[in-house]
Protein backbone atom coordinates (compact mmCIF):
# COMPACT_ATOMS: atom_id res chain seq x y z
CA UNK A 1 122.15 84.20 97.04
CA UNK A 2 123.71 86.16 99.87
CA UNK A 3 122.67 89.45 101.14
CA UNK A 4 124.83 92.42 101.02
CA UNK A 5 124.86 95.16 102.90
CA UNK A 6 123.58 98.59 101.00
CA UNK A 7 124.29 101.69 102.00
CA UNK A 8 122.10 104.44 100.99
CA UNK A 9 122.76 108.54 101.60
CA UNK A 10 120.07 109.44 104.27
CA UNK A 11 119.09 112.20 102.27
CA UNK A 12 117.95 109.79 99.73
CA UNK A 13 116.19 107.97 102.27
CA UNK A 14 114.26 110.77 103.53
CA UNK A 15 113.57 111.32 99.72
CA UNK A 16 111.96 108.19 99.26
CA UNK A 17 110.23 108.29 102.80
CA UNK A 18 108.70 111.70 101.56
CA UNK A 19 107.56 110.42 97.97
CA UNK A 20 105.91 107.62 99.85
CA UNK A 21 103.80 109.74 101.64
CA UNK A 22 102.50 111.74 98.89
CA UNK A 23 101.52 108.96 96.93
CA UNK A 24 100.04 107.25 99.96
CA UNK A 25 98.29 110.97 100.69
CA UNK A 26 97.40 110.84 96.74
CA UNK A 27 95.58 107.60 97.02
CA UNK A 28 93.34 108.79 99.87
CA UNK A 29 92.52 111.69 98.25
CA UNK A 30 91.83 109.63 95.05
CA UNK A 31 89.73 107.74 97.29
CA UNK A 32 88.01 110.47 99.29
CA UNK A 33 87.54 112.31 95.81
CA UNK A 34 85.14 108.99 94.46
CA UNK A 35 83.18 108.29 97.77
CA UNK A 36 81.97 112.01 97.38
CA UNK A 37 81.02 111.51 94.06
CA UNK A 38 79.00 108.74 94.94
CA UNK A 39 77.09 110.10 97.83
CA UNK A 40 76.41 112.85 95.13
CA UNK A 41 75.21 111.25 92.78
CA UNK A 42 72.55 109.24 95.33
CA UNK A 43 71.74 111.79 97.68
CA UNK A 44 68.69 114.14 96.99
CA UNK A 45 70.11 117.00 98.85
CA UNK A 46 66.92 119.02 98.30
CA UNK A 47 65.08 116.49 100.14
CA UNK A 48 67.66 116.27 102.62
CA UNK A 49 67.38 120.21 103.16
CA UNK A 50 63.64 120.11 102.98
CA UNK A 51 62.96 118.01 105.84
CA UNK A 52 65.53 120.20 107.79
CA UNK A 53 63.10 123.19 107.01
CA UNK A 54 65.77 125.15 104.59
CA UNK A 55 64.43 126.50 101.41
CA UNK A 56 66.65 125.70 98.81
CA UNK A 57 67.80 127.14 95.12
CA UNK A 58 68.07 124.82 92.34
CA UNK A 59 67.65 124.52 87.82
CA UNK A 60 64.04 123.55 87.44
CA UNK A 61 63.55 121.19 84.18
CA UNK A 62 63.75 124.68 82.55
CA UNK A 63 66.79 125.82 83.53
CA UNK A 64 65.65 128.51 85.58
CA UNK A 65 66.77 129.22 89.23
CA UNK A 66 64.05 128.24 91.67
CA UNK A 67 63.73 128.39 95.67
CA UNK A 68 61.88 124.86 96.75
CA UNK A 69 60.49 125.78 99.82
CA UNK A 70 59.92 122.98 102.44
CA UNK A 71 56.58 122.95 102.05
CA UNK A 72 56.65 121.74 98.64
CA UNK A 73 55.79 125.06 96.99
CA UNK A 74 58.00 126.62 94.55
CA UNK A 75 58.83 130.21 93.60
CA UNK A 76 60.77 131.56 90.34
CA UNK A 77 64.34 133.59 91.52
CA UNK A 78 64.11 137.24 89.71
């Protein structure tokens, strides 16, 4: 087999450059997109904002919006 030389319009190289980087830019989104998913799924952001003394608003096992104070205590959202 011998190689041959190709000749490609630059326009269609700059094409193909470009498409490159969006799928490359797709795949690190893709994988941005699951490592955030994870941390979400494993973090206990309430504790997390607890222990930095901010009262946060969350669904109690009821379904109704509570503040969880960083104290522990809880209080009902009118």
């Amino acid at each position: 087999m011998t190689d041959r030389p190709t000749r490609v319009a630059a326009d269609q190289m700059d094409a193909a450059a470009a498409e490159g980087e969006r799928q490359s830019g797709e795949r690190v989104n893709a994988e941005l997109d699951a490592s955030i998913s994870e941390a979400v799924r494993t973090i206990r952001f309430g504790e997390v904002l607890a222990a930095r003394g901010v009262t946060a608003v969350a669904l109690d096992e009821h379904g109704r919006l509570t503040r969880y104070h960083p104290d522990g205590a809880t209080s009902p959202l009118e």
